[in-house]
C-alpha atoms as a PDB file:
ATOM      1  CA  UNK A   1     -14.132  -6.771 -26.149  1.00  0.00           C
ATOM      2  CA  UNK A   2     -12.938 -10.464 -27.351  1.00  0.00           C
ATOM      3  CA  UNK A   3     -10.371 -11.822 -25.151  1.00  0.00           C
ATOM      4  CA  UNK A   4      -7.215 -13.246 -26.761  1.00  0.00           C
ATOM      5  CA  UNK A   5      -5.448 -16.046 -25.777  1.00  0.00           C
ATOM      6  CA  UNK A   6      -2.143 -15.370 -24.594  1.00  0.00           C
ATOM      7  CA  UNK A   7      -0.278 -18.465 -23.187  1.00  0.00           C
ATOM      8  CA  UNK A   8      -0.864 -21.075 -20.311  1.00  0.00           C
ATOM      9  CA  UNK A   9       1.384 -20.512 -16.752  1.00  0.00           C
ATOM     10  CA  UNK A  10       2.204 -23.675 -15.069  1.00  0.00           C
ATOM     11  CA  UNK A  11       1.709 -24.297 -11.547  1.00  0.00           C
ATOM     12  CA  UNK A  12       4.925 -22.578 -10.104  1.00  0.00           C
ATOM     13  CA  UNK A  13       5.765 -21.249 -13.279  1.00  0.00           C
ATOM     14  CA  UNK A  14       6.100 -17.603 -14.380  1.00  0.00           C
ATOM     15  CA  UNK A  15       5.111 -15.216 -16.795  1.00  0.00           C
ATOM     16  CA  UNK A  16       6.215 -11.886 -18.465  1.00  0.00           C
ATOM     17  CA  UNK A  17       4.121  -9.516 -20.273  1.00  0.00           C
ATOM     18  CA  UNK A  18       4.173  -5.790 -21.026  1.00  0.00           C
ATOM     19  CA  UNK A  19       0.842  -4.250 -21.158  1.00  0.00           C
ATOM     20  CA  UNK A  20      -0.230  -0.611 -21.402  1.00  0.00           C
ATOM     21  CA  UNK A  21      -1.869   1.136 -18.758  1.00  0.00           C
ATOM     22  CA  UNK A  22      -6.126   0.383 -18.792  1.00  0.00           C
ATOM     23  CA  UNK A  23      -5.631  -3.063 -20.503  1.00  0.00           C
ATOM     24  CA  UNK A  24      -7.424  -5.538 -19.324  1.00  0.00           C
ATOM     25  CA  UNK A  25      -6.310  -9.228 -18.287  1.00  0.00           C
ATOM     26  CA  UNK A  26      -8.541 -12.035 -17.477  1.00  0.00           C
ATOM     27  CA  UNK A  27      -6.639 -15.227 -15.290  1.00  0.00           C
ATOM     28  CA  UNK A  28      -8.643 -18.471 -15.700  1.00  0.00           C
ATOM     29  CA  UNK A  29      -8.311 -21.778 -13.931  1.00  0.00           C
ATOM     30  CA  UNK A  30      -8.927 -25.144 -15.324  1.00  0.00           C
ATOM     31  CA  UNK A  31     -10.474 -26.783 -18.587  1.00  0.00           C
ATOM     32  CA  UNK A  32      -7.689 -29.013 -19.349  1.00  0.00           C
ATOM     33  CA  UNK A  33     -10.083 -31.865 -18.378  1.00  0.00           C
ATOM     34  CA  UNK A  34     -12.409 -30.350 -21.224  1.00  0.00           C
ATOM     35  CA  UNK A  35     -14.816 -28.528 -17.977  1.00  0.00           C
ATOM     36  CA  UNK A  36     -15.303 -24.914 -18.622  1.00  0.00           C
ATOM     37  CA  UNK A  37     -13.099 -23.017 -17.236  1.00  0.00           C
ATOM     38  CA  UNK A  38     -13.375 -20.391 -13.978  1.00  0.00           C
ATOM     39  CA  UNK A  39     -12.724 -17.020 -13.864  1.00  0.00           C
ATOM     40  CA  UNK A  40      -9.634 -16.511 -11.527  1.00  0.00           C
ATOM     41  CA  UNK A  41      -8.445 -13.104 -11.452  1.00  0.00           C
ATOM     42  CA  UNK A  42      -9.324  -9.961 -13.522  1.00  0.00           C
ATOM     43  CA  UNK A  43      -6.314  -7.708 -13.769  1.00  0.00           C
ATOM     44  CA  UNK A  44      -6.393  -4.056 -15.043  1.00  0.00           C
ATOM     45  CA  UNK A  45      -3.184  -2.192 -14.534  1.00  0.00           C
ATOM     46  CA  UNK A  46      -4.237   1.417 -13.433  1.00  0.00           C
ATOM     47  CA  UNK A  47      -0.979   3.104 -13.103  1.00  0.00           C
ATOM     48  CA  UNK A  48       2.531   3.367 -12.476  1.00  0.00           C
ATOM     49  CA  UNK A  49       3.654   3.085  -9.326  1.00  0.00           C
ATOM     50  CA  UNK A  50       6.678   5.758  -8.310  1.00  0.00           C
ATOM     51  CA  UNK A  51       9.902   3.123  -7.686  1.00  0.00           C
ATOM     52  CA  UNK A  52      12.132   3.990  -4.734  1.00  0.00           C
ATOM     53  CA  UNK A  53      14.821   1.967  -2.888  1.00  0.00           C
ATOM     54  CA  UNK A  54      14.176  -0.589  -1.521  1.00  0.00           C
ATOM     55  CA  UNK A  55      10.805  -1.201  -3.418  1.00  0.00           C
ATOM     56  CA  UNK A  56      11.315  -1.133  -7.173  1.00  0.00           C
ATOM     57  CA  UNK A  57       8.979  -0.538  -9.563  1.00  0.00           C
ATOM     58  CA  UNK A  58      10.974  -0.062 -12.787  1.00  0.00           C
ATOM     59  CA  UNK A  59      13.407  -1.751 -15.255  1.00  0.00           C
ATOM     60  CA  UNK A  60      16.026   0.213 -17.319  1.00  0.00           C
ATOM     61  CA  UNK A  61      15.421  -2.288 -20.251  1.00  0.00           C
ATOM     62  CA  UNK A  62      14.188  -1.105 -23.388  1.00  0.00           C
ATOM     63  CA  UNK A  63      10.759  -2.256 -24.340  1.00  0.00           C
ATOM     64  CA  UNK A  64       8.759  -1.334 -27.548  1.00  0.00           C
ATOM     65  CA  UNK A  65      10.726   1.994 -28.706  1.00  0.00           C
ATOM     66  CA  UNK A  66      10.907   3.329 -25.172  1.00  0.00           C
ATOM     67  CA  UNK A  67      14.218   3.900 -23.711  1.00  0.00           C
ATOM     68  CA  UNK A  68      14.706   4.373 -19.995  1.00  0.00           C
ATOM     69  CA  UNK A  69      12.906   3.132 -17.052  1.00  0.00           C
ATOM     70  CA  UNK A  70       9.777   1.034 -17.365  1.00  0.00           C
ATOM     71  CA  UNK A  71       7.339   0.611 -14.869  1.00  0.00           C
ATOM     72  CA  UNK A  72       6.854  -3.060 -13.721  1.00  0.00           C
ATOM     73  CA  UNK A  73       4.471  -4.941 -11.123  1.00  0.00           C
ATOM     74  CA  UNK A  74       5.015  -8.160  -9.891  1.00  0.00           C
ATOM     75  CA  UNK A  75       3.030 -10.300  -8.048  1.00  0.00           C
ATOM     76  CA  UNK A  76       2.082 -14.163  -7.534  1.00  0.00           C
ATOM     77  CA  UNK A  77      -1.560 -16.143  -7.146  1.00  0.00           C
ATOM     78  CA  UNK A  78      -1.493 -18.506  -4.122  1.00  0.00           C
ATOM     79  CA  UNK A  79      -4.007 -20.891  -3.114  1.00  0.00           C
ATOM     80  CA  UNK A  80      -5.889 -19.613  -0.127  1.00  0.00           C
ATOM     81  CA  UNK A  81      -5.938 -21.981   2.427  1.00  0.00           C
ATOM     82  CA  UNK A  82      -9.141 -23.654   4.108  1.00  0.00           C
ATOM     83  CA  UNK A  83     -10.916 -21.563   6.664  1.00  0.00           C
ATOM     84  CA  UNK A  84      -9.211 -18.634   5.658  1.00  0.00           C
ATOM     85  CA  UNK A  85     -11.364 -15.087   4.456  1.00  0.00           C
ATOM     86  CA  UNK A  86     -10.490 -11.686   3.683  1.00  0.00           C
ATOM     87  CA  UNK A  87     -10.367  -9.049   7.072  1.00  0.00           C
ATOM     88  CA  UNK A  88     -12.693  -6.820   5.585  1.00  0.00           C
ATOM     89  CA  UNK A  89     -15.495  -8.792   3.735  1.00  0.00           C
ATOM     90  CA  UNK A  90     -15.141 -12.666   5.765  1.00  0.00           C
ATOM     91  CA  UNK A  91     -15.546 -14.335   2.308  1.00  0.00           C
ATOM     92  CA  UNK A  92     -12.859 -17.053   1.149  1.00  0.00           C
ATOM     93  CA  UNK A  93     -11.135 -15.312  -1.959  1.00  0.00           C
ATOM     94  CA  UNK A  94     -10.901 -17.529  -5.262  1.00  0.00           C
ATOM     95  CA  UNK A  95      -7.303 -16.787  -4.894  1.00  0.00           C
ATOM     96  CA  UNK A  96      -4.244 -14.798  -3.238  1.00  0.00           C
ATOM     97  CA  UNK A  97      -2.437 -11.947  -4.861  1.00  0.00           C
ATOM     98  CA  UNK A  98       0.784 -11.463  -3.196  1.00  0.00           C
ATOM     99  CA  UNK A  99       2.135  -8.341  -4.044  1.00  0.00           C
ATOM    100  CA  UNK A 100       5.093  -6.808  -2.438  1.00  0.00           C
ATOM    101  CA  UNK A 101       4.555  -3.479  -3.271  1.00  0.00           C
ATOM    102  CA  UNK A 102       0.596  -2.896  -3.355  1.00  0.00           C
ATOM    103  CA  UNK A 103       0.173  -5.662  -0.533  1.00  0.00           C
ATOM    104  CA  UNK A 104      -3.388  -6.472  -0.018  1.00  0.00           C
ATOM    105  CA  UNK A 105      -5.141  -6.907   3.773  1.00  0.00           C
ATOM    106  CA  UNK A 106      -3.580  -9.925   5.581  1.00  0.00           C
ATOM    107  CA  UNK A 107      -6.439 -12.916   5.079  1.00  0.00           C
ATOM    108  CA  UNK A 108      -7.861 -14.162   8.761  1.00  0.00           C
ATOM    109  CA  UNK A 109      -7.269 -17.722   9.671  1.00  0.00           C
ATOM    110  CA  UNK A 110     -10.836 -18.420  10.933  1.00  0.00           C
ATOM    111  CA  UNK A 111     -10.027 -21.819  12.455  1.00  0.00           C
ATOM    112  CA  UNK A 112      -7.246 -20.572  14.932  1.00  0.00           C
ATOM    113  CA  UNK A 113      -8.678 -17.004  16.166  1.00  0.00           C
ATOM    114  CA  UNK A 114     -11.238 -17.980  18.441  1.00  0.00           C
ATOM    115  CA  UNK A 115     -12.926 -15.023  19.680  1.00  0.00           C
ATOM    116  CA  UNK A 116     -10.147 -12.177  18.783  1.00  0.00           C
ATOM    117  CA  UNK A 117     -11.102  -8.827  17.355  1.00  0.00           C
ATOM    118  CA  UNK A 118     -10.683  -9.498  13.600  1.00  0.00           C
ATOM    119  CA  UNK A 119      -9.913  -6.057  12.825  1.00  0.00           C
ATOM    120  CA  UNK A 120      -7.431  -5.357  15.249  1.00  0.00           C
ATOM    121  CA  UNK A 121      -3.615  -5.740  13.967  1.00  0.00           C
ATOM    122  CA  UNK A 122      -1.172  -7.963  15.034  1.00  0.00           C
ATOM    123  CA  UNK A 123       2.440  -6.702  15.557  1.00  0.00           C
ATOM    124  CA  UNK A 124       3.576  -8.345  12.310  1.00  0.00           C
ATOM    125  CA  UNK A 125       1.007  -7.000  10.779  1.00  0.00           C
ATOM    126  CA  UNK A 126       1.422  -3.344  12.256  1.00  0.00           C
ATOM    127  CA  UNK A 127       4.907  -3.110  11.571  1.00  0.00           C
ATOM    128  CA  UNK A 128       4.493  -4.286   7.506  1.00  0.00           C
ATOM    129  CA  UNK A 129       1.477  -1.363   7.427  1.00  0.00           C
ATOM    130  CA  UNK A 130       4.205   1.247   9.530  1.00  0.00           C
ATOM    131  CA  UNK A 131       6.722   0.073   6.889  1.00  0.00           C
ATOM    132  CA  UNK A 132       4.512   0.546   3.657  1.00  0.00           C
ATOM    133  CA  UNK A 133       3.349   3.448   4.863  1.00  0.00           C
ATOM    134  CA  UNK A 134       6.654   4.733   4.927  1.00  0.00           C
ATOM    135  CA  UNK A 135       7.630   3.351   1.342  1.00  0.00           C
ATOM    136  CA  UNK A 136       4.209   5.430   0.348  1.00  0.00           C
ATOM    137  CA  UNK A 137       5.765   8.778   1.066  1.00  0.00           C
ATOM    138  CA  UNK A 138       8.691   8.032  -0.568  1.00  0.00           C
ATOM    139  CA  UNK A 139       6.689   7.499  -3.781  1.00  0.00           C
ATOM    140  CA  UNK A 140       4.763  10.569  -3.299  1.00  0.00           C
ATOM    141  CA  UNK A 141       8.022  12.662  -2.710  1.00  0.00           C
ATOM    142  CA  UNK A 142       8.982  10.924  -5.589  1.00  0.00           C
ATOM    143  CA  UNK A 143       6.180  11.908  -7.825  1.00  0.00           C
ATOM    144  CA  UNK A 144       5.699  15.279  -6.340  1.00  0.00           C
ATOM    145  CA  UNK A 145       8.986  16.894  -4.581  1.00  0.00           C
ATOM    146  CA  UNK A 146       8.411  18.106  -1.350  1.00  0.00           C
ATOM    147  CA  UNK A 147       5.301  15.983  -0.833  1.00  0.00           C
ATOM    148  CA  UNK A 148       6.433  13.178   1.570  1.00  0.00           C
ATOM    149  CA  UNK A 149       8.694  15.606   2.859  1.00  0.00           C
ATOM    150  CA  UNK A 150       6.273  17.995   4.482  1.00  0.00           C
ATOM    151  CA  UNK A 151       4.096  15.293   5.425  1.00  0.00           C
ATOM    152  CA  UNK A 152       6.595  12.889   7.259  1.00  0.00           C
ATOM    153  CA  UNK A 153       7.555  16.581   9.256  1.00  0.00           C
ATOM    154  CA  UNK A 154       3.879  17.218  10.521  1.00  0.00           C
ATOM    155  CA  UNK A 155       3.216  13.689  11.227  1.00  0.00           C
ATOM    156  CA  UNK A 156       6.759  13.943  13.810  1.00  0.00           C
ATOM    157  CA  UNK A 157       5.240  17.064  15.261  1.00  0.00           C
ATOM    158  CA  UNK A 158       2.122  15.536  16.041  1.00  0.00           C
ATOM    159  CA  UNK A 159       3.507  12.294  17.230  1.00  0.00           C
ATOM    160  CA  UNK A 160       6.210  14.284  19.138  1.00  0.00           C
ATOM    161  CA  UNK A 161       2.933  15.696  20.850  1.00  0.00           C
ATOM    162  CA  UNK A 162       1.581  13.443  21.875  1.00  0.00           C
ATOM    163  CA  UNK A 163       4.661  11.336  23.385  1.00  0.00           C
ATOM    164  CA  UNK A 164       5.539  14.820  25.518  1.00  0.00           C
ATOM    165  CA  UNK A 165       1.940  14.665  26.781  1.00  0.00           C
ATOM    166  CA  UNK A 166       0.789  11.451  26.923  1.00  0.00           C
ATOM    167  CA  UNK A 167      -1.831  12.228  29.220  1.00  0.00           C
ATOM    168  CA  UNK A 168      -4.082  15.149  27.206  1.00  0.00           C
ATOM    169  CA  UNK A 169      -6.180  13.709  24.896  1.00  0.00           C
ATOM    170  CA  UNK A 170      -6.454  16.608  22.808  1.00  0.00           C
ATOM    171  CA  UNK A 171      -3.154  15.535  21.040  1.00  0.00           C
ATOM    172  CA  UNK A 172      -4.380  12.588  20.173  1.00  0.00           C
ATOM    173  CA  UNK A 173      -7.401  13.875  19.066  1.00  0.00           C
ATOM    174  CA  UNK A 174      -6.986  15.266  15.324  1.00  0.00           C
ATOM    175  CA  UNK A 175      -9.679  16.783  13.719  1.00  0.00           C
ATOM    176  CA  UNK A 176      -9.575  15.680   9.767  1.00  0.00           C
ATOM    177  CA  UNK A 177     -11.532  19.392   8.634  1.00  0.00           C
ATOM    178  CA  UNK A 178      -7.795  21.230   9.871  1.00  0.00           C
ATOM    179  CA  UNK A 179      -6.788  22.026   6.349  1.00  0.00           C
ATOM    180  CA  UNK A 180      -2.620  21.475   7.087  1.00  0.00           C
ATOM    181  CA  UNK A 181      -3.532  18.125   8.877  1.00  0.00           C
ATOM    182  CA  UNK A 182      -5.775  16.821   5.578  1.00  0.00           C
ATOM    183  CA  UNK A 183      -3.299  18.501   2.870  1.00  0.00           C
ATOM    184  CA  UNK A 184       0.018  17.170   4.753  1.00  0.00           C
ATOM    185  CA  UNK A 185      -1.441  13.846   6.761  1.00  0.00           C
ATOM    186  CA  UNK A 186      -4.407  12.742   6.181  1.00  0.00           C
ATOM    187  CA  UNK A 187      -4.648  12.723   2.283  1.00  0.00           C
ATOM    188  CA  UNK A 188      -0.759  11.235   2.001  1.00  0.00           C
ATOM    189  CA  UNK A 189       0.667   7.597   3.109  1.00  0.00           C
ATOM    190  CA  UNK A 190       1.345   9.446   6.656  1.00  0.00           C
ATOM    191  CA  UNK A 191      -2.401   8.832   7.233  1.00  0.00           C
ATOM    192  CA  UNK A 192      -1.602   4.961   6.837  1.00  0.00           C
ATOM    193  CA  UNK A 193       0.846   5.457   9.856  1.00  0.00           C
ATOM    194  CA  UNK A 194      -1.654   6.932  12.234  1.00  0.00           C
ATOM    195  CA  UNK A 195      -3.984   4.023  11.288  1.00  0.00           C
ATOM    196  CA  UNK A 196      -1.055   1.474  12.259  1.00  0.00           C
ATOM    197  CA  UNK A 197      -0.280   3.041  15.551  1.00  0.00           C
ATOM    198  CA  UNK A 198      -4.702   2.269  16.148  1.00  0.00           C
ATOM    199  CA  UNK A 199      -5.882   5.351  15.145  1.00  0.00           C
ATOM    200  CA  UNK A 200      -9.719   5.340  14.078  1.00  0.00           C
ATOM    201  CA  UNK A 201     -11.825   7.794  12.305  1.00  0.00           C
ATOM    202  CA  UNK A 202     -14.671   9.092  14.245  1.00  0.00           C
ATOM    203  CA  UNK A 203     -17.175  11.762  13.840  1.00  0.00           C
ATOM    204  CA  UNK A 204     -14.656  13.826  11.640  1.00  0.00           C
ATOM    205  CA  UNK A 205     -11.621  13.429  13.984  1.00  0.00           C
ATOM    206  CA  UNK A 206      -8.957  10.656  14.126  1.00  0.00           C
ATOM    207  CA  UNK A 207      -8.567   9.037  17.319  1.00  0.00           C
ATOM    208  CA  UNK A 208      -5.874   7.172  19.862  1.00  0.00           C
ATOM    209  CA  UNK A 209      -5.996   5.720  22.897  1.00  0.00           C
ATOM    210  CA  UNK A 210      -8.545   6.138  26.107  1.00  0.00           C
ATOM    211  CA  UNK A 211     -11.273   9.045  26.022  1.00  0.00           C
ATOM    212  CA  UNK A 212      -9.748  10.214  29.530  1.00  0.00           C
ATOM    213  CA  UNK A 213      -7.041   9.079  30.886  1.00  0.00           C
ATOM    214  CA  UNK A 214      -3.224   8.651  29.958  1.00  0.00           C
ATOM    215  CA  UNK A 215      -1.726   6.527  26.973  1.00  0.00           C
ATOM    216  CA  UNK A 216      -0.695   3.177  28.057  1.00  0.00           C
ATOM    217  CA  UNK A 217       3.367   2.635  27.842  1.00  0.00           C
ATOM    218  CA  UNK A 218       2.933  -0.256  25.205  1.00  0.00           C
ATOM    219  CA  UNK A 219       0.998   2.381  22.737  1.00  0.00           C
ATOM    220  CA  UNK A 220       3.799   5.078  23.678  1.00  0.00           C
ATOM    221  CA  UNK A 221       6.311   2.582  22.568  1.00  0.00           C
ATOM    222  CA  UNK A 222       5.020   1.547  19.764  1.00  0.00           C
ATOM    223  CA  UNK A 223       4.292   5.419  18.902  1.00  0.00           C
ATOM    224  CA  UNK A 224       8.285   5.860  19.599  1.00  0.00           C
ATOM    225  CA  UNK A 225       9.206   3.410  17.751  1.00  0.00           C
ATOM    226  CA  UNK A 226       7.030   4.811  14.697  1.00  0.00           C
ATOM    227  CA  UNK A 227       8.299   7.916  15.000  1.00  0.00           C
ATOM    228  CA  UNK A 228      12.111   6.751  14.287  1.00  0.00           C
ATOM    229  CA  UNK A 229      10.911   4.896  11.041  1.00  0.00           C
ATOM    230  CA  UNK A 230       9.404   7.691  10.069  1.00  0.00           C
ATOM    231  CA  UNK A 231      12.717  10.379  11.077  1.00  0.00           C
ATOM    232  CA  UNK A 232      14.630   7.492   8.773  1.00  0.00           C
ATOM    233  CA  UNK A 233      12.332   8.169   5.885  1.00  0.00           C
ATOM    234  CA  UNK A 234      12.674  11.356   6.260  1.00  0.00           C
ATOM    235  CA  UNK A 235      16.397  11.378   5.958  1.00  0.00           C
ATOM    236  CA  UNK A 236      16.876   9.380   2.860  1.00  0.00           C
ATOM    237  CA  UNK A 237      14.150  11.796   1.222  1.00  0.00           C
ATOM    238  CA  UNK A 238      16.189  14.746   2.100  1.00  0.00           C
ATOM    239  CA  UNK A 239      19.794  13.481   1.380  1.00  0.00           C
ATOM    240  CA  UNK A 240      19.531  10.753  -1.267  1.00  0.00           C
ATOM    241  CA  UNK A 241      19.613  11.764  -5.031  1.00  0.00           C
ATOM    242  CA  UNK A 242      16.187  11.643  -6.831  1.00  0.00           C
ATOM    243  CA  UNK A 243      16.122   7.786  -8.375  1.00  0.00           C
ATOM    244  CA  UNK A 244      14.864   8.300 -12.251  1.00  0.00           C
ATOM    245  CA  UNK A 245      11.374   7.419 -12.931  1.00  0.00           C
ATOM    246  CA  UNK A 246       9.381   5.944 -15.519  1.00  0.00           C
ATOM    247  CA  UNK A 247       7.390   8.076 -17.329  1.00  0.00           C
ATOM    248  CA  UNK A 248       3.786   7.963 -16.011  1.00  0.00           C
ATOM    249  CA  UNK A 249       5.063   7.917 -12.497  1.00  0.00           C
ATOM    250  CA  UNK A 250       3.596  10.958 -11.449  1.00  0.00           C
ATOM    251  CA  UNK A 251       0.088   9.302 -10.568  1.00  0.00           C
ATOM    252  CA  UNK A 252      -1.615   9.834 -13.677  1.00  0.00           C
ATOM    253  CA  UNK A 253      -1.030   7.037 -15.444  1.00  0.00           C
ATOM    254  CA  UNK A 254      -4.810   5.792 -15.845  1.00  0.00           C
ATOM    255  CA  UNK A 255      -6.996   4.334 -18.512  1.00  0.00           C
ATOM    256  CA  UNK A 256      -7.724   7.271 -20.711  1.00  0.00           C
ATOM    257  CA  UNK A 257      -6.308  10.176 -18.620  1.00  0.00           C
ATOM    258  CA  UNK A 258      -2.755  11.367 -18.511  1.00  0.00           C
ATOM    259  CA  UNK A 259      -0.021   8.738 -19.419  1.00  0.00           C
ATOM    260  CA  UNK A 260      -2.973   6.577 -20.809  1.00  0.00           C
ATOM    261  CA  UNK A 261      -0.373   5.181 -23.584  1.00  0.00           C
ATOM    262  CA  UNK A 262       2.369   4.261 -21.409  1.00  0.00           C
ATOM    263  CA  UNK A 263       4.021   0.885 -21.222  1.00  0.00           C
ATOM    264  CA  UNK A 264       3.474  -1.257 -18.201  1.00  0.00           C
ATOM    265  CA  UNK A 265       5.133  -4.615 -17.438  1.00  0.00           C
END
C-alpha cells in the first residue's frame, strides 16, 4: 500500500508509536538536501514478545481502549562503523538495530581480527547468548506453563552428564531425532545454550568437544558455569509468581493469525 508520513526523528532523538501486529514501517534516511531519500530500515512487528523480569516487554498504560499490559519493543539505529559486516553474511549493514531483547548477531570488526575464526564466539559474546538463552525460557514458561520448566531440567541432566564423564563422547553426542531431546531442548531457547557452550549440528546430532578424547577443563568450566545460570532460571520459574502478560503473548500474535488485532508499541 501507500506509505504515510508519520514524523521526522532527529539524530539522537526518540520516537513513540503504537502499531498493531503485521503493520508495516518503512525508516528512511536523508532528502533534506532535496536528494531522494534511502531506504533505511523496514520494520514489521510480528508478535508479542512474553515480558519477564529482568527483560520487559510490556507497559500497564492504557492505549486505544485496551486496559492492562501492552506489549512494547524498543530498540535504537546506530551507525555501523567502517570495516565492520554482519557474522553471518560479511556485508556492511545500512544500519544497526540494537535491541535488548531480540539482540541481533554481534557485527565483526574486519580491520582488527586478522586471521580469527569469524564464527567462533568470544566470551562476551558467549555469555550475552548463555544469558538470552536463559531469558528465552522464561518467555516460553511464560507463554506456555511448564515449558521452560521441563526444558531447563533435561538440559541440567544432560549437562550434568557430561561434566560426570567428561571423557565419553557419547554424552556429548545428542542425537536431534530423540523425540524428548527435540520436544524439551532442541525446539526451546535451551537449544541456544548448547550452541553457546560450542555445540554444532552435524549429520542429525549436536556436537561438543574432541571426536575421542576427554573435554578440555576450559570447556568443562564454562559448561559448569552454564549449568548454574541455567539451575538460577530454573528457580525463579518455579518460585516466582506468574508476571501478567499482554494479550497476544502466547506466540501467536502474527499478521493475520491469532492475536492479528492486537496493539503493539
Amino acid at each position: 500500500g501507500n506509505e504515510i508520513y508519520k514524523g521526522n526523528v532527529p539524530r539522537g532523538g526518540s520516537w513513540v508509536q503504537t502499531t498493531f501486529i503485521g503493520h508495516p514501517w518503512t525508516f528512511r534516511v536523508g532528502g533534506s538536501d532535496g536528494g531522494e531519500e534511502s531506504v533505511l530500515l523496514k520494520y514489521v512487528p510480528f508478535r508479542i514478545a512474553p515480558t519477564v523480569l529482568g527483560a520487559e516487554t510490556a507497559t500497564s498504560r492504557e492505549s486505544r481502549g485496551v486496559v492492562g499490559p501492552v506489549g512494547t519493543q524498543s530498540f535504537t539505529l546506530r551507525d555501523v562503523p567502517e570495516g565492520y559486516v554482519t557474522r553471518n553474511e560479511g556485508y556492511g549493514p545500512a544500519c544497526w538495530v540494537d535491541d535488548e531483547i531480540l539482540p541481533e548477531p554481534p557485527l565483526i570488526d574486519t580491520y582488527n581480527n586478522g586471521e580469527r575464526n569469524l564464527s567462533l564466539f568470544t566470551i562476551h559474546e558467549m555469555q550475552m547468548a548463555l544469558e538470552w538463552s536463559c531469558f528465552q525460557m522464561q518467555r516460553e514458561d511464560a507463554a506456555s506453563a511448564g515449558t521452560g520448566v521441563a526444558a531447563s531440567k533435561r538440559l541440567l541432566k544432560y549437562l550434568q552428564n557430561i561434566c560426570l564423564q567428561p571423557d565419553n563422547t557419547k554424552y556429548r553426542r545428542l542425537r536431534v531425532g530423540n523425540r524428548i531431546f527435540f520436544e524439551s531442548v532442541y525446539s526451546t531457547g535451551a537449544r541456544g545454550i548448547l550452541l553457546a557452550l560450542g555445540f554444532e549440528e552435524f549429520m542429525g546430532f549436536l556436537e561438543c568437544g574432541p571426536s575421542e578424547g576427554a573435554l578440555n577443563y576450559e570447556r568443562l568450566r564454562q559448561i559448569s558455569d552454564a549449568m548454574m545460570m541455567v539451575d538460577k532460571t530454573l528457580k525463579l520459574m518455579v518460585e516466582n509468581e506468574a508476571v501478567v502478560q499482554p494479550e497476544g503473548s502466547d506466540g501467536y500474535g502474527r499478521a493475520g493469525f491469532g492475536y492479528a488485532g492486537q496493539l503493539n508499541i
